[in-house]
PDB file of N, CA and C in Angstrom:
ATOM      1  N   UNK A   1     -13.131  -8.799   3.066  1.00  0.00           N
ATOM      2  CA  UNK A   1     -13.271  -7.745   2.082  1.00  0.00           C
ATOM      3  C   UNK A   1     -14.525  -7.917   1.223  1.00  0.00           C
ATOM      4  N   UNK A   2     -15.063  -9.140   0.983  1.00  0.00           N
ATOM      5  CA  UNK A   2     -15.828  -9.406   0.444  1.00  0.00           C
ATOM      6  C   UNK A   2     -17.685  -8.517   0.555  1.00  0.00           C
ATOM      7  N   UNK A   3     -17.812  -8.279   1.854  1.00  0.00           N
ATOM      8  CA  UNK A   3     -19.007  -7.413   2.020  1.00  0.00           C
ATOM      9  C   UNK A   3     -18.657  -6.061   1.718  1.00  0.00           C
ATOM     10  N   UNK A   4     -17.534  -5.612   1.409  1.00  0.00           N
ATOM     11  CA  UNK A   4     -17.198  -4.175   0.385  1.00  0.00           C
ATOM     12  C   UNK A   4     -17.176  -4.037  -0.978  1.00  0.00           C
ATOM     13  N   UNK A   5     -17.507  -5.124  -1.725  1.00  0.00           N
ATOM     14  CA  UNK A   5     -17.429  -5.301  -2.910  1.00  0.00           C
ATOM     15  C   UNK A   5     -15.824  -5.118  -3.827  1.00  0.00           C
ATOM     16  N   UNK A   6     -14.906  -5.947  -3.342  1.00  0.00           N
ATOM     17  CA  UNK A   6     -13.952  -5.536  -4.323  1.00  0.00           C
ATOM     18  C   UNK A   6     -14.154  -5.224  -5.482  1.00  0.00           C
ATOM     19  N   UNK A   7     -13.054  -4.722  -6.502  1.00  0.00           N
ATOM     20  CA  UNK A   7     -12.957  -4.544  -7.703  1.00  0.00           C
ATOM     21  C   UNK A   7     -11.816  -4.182  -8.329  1.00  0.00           C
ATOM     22  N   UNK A   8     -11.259  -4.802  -9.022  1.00  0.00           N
ATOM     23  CA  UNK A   8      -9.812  -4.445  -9.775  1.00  0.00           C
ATOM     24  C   UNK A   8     -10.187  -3.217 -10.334  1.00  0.00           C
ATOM     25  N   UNK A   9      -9.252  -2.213  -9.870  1.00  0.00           N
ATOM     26  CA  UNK A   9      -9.615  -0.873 -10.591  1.00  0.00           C
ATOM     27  C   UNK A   9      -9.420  -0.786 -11.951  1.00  0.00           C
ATOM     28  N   UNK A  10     -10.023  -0.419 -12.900  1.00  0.00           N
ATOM     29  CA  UNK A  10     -10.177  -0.329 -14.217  1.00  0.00           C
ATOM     30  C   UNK A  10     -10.890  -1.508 -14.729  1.00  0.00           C
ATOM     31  N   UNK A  11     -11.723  -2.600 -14.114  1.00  0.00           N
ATOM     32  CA  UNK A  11     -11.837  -3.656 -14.574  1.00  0.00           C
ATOM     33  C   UNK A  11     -13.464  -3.156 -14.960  1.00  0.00           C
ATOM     34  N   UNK A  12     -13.649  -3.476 -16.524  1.00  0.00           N
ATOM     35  CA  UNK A  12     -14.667  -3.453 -16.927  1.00  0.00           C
ATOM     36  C   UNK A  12     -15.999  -3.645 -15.631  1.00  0.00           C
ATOM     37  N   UNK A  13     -17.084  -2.712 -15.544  1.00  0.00           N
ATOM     38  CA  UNK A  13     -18.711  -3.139 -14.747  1.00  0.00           C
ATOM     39  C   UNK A  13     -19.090  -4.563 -14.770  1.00  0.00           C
ATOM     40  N   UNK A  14     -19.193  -4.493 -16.512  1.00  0.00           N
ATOM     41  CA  UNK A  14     -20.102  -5.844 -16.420  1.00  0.00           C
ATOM     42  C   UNK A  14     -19.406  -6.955 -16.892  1.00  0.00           C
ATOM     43  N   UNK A  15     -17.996  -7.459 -16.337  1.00  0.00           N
ATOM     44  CA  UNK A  15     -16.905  -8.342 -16.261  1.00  0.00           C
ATOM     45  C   UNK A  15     -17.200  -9.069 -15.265  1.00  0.00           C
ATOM     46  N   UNK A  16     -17.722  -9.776 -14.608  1.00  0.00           N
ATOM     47  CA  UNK A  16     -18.177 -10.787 -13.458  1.00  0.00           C
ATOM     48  C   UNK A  16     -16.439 -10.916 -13.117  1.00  0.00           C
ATOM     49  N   UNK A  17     -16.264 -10.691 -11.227  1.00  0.00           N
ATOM     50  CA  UNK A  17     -15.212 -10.594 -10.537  1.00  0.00           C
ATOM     51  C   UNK A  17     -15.554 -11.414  -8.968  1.00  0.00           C
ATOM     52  N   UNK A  18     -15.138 -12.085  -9.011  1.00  0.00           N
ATOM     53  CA  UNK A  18     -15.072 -13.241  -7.660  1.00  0.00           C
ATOM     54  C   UNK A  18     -14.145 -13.135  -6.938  1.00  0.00           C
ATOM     55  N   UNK A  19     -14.334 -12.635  -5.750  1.00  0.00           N
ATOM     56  CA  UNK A  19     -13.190 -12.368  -4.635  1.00  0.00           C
ATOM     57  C   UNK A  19     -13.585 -13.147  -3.420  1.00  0.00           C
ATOM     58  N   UNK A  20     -12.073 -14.265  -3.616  1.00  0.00           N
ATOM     59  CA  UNK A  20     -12.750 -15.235  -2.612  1.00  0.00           C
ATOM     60  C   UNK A  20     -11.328 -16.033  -2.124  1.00  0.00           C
ATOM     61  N   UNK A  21     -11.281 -16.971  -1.628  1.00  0.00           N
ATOM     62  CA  UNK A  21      -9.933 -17.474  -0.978  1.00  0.00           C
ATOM     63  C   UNK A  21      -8.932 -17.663  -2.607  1.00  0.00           C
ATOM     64  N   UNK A  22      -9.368 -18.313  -3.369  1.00  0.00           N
ATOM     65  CA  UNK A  22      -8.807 -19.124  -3.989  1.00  0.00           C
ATOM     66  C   UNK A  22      -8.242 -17.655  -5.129  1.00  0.00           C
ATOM     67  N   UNK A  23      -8.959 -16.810  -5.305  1.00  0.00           N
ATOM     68  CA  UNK A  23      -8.387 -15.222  -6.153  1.00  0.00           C
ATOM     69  C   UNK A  23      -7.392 -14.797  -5.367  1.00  0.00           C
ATOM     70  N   UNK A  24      -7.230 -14.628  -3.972  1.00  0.00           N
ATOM     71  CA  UNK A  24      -6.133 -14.138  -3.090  1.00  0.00           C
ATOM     72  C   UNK A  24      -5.482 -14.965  -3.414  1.00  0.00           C
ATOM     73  N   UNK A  25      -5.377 -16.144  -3.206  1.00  0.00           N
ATOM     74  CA  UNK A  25      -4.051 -16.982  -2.991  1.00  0.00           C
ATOM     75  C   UNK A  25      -3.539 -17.096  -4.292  1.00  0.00           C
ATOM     76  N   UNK A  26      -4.055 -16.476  -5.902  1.00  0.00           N
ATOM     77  CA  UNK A  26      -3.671 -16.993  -6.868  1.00  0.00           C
ATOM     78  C   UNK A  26      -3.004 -15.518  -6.967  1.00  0.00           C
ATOM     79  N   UNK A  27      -2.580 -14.575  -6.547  1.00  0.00           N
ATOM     80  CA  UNK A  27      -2.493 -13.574  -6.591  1.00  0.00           C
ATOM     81  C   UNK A  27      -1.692 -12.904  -5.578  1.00  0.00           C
ATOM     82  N   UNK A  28      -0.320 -11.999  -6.049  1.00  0.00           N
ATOM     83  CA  UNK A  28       0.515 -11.344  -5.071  1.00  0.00           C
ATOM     84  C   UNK A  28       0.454  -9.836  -5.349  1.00  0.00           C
ATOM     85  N   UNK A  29      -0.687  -9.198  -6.141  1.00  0.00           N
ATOM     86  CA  UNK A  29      -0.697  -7.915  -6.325  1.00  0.00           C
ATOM     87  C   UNK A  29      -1.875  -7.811  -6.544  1.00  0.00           C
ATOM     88  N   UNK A  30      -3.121  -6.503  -5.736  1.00  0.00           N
ATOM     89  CA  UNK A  30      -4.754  -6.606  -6.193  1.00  0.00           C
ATOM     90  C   UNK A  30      -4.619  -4.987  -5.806  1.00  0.00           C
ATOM     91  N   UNK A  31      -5.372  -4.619  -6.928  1.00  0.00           N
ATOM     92  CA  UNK A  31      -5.432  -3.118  -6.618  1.00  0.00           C
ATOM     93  C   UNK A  31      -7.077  -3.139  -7.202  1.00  0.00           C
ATOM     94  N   UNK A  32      -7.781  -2.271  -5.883  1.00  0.00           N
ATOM     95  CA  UNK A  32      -8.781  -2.586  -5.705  1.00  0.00           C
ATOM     96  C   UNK A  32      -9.962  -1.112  -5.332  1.00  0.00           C
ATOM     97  N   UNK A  33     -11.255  -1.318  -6.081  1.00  0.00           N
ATOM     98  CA  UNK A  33     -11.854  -0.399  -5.580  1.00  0.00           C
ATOM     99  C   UNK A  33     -12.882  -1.223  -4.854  1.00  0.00           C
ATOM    100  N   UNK A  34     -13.482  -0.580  -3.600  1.00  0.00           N
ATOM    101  CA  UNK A  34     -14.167  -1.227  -2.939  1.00  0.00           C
ATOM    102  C   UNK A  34     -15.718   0.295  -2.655  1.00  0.00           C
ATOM    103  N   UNK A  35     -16.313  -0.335  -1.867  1.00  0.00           N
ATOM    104  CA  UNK A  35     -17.305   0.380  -1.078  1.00  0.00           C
ATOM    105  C   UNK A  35     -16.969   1.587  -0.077  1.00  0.00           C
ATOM    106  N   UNK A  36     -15.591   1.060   0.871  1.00  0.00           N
ATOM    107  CA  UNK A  36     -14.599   2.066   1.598  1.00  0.00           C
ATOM    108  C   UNK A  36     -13.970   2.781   0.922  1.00  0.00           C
ATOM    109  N   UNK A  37     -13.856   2.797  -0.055  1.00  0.00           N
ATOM    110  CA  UNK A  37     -12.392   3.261  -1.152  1.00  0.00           C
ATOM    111  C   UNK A  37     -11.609   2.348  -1.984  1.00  0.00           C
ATOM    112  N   UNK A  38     -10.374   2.886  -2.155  1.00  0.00           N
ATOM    113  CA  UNK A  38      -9.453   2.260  -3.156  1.00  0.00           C
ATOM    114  C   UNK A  38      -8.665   1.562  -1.833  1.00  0.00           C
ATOM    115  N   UNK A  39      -7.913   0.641  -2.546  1.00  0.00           N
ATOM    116  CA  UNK A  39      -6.952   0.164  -1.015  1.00  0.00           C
ATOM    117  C   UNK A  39      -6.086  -0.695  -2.343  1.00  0.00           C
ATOM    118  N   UNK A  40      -4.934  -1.048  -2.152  1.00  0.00           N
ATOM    119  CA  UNK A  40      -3.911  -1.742  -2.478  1.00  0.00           C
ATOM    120  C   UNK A  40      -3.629  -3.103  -1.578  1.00  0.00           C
ATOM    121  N   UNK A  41      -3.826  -4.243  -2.425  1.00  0.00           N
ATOM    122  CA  UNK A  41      -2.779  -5.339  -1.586  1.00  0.00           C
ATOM    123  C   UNK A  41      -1.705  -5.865  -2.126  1.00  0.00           C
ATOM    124  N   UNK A  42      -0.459  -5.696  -1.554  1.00  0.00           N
ATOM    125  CA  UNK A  42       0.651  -6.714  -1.869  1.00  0.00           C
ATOM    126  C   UNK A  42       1.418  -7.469  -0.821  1.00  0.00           C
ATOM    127  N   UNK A  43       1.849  -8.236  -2.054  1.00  0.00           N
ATOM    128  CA  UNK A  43       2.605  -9.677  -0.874  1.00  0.00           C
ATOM    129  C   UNK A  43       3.860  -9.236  -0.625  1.00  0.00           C
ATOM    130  N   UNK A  44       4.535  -7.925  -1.919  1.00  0.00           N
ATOM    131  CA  UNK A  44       5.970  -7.437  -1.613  1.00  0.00           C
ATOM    132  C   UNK A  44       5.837  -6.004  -1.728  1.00  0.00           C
ATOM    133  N   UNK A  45       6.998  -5.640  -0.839  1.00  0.00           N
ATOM    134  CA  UNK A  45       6.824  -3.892  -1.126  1.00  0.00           C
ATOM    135  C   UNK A  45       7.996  -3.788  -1.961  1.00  0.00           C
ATOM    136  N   UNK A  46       8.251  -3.096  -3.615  1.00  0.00           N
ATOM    137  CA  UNK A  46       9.639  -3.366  -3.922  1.00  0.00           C
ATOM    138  C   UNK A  46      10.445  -1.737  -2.753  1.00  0.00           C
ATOM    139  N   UNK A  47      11.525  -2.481  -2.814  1.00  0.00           N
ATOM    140  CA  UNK A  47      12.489  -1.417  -1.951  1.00  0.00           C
ATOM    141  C   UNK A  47      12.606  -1.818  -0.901  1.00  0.00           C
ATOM    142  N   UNK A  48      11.283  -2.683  -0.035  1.00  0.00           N
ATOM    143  CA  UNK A  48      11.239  -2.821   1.052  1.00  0.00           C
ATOM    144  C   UNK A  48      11.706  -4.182   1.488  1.00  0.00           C
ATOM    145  N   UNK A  49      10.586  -5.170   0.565  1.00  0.00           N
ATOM    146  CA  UNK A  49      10.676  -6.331   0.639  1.00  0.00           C
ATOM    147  C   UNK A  49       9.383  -7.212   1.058  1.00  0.00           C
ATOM    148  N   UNK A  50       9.260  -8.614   1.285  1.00  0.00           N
ATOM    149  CA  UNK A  50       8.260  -9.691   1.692  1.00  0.00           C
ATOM    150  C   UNK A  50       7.459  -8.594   3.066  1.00  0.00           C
ATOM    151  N   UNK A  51       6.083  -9.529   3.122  1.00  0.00           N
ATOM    152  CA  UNK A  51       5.009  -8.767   4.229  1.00  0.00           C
ATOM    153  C   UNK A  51       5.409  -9.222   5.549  1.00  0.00           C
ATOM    154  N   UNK A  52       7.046 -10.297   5.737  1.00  0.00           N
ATOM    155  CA  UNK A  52       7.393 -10.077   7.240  1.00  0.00           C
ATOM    156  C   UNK A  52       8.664  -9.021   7.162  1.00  0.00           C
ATOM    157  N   UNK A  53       8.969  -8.561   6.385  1.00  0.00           N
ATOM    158  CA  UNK A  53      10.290  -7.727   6.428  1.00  0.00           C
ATOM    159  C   UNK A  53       9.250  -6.767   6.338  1.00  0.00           C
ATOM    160  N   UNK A  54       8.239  -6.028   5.679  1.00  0.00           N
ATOM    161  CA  UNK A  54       7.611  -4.711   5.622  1.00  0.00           C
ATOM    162  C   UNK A  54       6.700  -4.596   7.668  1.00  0.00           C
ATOM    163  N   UNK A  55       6.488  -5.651   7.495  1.00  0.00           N
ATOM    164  CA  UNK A  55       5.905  -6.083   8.892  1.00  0.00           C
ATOM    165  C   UNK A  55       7.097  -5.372  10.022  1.00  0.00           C
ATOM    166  N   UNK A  56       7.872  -6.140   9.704  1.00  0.00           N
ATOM    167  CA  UNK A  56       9.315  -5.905  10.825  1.00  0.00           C
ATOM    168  C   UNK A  56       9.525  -4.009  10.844  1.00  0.00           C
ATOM    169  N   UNK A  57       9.425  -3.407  10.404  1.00  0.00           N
ATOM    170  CA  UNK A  57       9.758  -2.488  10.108  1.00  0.00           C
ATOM    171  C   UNK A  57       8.610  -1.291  10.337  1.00  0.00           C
ATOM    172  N   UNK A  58       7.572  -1.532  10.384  1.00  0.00           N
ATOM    173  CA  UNK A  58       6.297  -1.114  10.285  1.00  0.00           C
ATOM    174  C   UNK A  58       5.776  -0.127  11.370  1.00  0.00           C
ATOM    175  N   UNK A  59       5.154   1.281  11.732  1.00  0.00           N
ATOM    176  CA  UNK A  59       5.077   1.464  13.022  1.00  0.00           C
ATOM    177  C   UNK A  59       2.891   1.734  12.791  1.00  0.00           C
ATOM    178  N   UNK A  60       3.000   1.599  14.042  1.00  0.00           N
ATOM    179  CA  UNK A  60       1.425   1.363  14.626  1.00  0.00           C
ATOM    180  C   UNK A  60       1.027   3.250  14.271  1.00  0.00           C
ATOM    181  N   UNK A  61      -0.601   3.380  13.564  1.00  0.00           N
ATOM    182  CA  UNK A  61      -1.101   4.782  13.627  1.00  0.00           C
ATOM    183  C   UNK A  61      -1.756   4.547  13.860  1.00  0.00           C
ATOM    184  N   UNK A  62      -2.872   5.852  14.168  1.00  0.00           N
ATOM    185  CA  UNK A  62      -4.417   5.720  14.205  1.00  0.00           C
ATOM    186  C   UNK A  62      -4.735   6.327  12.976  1.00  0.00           C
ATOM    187  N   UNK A  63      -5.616   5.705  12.653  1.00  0.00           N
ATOM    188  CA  UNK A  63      -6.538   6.117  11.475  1.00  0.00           C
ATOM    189  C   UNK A  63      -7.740   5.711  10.995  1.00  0.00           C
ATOM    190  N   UNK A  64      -8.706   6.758  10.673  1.00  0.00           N
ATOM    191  CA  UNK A  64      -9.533   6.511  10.212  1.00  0.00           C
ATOM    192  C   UNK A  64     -11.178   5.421  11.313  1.00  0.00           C
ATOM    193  N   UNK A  65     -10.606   5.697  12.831  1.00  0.00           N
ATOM    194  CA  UNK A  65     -10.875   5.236  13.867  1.00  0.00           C
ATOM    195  C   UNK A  65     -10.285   3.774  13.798  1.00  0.00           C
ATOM    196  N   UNK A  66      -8.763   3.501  13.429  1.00  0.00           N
ATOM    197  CA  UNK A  66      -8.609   1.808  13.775  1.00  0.00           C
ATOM    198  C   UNK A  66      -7.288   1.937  14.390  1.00  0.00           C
ATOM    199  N   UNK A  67      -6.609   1.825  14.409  1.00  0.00           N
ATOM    200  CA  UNK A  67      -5.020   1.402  14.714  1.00  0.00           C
ATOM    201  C   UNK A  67      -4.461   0.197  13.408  1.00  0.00           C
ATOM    202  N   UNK A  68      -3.700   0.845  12.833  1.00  0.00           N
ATOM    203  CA  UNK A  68      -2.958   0.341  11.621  1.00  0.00           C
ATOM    204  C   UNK A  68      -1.567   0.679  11.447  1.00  0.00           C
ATOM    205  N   UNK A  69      -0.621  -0.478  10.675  1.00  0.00           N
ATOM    206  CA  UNK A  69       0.191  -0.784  10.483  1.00  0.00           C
ATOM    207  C   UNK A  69       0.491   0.231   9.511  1.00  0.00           C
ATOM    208  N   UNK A  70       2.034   0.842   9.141  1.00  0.00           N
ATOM    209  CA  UNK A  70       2.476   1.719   8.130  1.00  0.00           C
ATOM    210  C   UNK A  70       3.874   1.469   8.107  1.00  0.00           C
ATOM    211  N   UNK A  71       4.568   1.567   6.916  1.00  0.00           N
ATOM    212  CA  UNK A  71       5.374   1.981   6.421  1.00  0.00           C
ATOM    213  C   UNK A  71       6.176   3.156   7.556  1.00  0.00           C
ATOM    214  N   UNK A  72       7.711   2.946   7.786  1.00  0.00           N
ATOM    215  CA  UNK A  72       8.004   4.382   8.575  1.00  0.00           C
ATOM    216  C   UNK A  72       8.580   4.731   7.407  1.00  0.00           C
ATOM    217  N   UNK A  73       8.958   6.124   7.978  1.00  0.00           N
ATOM    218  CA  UNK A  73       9.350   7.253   7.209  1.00  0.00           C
ATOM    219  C   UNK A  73      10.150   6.940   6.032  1.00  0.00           C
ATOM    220  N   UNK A  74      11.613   6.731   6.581  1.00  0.00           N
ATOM    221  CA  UNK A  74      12.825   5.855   5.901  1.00  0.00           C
ATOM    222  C   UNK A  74      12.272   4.821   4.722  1.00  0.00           C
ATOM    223  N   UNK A  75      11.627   3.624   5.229  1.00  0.00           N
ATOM    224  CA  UNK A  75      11.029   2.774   4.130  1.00  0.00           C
ATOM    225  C   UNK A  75       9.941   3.057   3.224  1.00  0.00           C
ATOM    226  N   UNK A  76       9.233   4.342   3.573  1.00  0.00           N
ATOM    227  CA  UNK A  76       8.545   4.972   2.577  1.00  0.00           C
ATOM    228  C   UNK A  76       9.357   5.699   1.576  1.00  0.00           C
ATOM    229  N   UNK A  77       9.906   6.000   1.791  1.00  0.00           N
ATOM    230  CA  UNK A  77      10.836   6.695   1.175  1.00  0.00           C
ATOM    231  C   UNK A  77      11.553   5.603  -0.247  1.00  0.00           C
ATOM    232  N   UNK A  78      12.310   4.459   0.492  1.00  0.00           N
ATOM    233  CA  UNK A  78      12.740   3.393  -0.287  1.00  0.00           C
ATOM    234  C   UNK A  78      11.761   3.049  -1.349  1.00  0.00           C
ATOM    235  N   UNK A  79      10.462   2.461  -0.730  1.00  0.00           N
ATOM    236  CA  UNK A  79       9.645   2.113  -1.320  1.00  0.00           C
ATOM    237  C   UNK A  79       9.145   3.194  -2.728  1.00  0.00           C
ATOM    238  N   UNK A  80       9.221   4.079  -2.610  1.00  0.00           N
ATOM    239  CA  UNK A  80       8.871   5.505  -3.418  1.00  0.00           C
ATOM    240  C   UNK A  80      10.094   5.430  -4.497  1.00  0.00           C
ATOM    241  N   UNK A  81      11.064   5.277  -4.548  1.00  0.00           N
ATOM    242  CA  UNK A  81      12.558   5.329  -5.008  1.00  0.00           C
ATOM    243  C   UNK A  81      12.320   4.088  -6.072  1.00  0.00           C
ATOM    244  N   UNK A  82      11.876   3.118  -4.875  1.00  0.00           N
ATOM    245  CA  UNK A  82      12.095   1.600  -5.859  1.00  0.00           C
ATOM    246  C   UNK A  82      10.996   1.492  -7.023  1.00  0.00           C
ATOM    247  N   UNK A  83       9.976   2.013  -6.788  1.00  0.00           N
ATOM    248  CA  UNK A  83       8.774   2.077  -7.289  1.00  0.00           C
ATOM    249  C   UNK A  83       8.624   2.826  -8.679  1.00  0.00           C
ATOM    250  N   UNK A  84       9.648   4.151  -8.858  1.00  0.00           N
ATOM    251  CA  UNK A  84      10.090   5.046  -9.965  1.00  0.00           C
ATOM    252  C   UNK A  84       8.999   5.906 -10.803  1.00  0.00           C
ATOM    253  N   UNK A  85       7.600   5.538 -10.040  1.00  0.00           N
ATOM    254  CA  UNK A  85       6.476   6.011 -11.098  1.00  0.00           C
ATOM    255  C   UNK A  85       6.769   7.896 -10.793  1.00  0.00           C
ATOM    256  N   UNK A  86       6.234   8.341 -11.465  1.00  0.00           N
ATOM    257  CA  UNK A  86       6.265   9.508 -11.716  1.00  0.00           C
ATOM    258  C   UNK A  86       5.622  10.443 -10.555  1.00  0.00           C
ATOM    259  N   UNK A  87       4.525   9.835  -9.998  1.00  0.00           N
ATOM    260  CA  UNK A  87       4.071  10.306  -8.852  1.00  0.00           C
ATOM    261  C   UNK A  87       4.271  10.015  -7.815  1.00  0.00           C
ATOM    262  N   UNK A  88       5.241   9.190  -7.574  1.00  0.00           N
ATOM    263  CA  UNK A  88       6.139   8.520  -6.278  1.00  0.00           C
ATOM    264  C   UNK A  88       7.480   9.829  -6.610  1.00  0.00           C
ATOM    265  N   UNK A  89       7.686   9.559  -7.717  1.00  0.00           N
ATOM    266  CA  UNK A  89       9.284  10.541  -7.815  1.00  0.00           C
ATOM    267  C   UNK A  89       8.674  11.946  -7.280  1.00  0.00           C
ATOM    268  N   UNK A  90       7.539  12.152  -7.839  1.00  0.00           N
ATOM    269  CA  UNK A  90       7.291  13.841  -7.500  1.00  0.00           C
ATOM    270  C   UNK A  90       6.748  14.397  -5.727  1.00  0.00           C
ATOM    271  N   UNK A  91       6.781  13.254  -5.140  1.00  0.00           N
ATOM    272  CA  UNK A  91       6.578  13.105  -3.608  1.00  0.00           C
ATOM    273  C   UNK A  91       7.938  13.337  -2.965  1.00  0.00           C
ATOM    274  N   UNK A  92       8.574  12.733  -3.187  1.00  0.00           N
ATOM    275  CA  UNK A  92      10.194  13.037  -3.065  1.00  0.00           C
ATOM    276  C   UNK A  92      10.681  13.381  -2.194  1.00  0.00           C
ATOM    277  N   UNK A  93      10.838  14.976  -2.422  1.00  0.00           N
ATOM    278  CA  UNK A  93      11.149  15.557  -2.270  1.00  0.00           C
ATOM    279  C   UNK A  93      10.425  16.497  -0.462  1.00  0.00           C
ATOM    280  N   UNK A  94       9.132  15.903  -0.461  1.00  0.00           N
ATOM    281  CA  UNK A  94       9.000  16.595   0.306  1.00  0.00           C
ATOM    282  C   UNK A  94       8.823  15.247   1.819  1.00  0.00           C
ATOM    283  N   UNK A  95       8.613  14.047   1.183  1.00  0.00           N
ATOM    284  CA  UNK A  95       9.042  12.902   2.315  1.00  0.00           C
ATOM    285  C   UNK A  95      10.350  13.060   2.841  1.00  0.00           C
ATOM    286  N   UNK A  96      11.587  13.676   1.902  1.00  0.00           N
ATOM    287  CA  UNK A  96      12.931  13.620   2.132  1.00  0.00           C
ATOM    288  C   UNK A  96      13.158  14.567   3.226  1.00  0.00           C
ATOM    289  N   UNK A  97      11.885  15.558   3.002  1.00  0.00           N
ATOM    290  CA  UNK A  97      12.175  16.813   4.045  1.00  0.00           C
ATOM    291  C   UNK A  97      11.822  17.203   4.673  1.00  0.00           C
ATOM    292  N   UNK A  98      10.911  16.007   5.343  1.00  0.00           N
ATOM    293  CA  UNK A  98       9.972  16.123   6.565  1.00  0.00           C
ATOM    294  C   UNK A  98      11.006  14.671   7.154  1.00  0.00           C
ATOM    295  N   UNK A  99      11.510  13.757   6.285  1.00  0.00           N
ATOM    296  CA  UNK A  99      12.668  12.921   7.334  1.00  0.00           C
ATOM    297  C   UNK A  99      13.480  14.160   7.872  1.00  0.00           C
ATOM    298  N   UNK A 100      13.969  14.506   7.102  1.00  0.00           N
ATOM    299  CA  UNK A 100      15.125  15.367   7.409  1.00  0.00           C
ATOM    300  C   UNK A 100      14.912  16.560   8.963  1.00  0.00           C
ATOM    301  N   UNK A 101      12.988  16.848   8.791  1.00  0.00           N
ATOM    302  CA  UNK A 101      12.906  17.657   9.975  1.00  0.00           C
ATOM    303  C   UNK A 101      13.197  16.711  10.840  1.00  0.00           C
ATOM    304  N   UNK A 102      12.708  15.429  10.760  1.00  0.00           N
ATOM    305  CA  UNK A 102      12.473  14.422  12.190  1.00  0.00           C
ATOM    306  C   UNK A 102      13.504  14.560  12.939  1.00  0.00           C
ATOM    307  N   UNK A 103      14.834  14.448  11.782  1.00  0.00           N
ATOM    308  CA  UNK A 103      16.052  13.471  12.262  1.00  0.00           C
ATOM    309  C   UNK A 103      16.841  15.120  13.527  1.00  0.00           C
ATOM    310  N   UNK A 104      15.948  16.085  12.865  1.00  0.00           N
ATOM    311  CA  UNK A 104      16.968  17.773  13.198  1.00  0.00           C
ATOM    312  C   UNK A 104      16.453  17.587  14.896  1.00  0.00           C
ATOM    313  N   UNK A 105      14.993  17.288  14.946  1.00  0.00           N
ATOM    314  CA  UNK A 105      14.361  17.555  16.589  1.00  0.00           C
ATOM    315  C   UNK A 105      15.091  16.793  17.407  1.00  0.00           C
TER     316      UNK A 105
END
């Protein structure tokens, strides 16, 4: 990650920020702006759980030209629930009802 320039989002410009083995490992939550974008890392998903239970559960997409790991439907959902922010709650409704088409086909 390091040749993207991390950055804790909101973290002051001229705050000197070192992203390097020893910042990951001191650390189970980094929310981050980079050169690619914003990206999120965590070690737990709440709702879901640890990165081999979110792992276990996980299905393969394409995106963005790579093949990546996601959240399915169901545990997005959890995860959204457990999470309670205001813009997870206001998603809701329409994750609930695009499961709901899946489960009809």
């Amino acid at each position: 990650m390091a040749p993207y320039n991390p950055r804790p989002r909101g973290f002051p410009d001229g705050l000197p920020f070192l992203w390097d083995s020893e910042t990951l490992a001191n650390g189970t939550m980094f929310t981050l702006t980079t050169d690619l974008g914003i990206i999120d890392l965590l070690a737990e998903v709440a709702g879901v759980g640890s990165y081999s239970e979110v792992r276990a559960i996980s299905v393969e997409v394409d995106a963005f030209g790579r093949r990546l790991r996601a959240l399915d439907l169901p545990s997005l959902i959890r995860a959204k629930k457990a999470a309670g922010r205001p813009k997870d709650l206001l998603i809701l409704p329409e994750l609930e009802g695009r499961l709901e088409a899946s489960e009809d086909d």
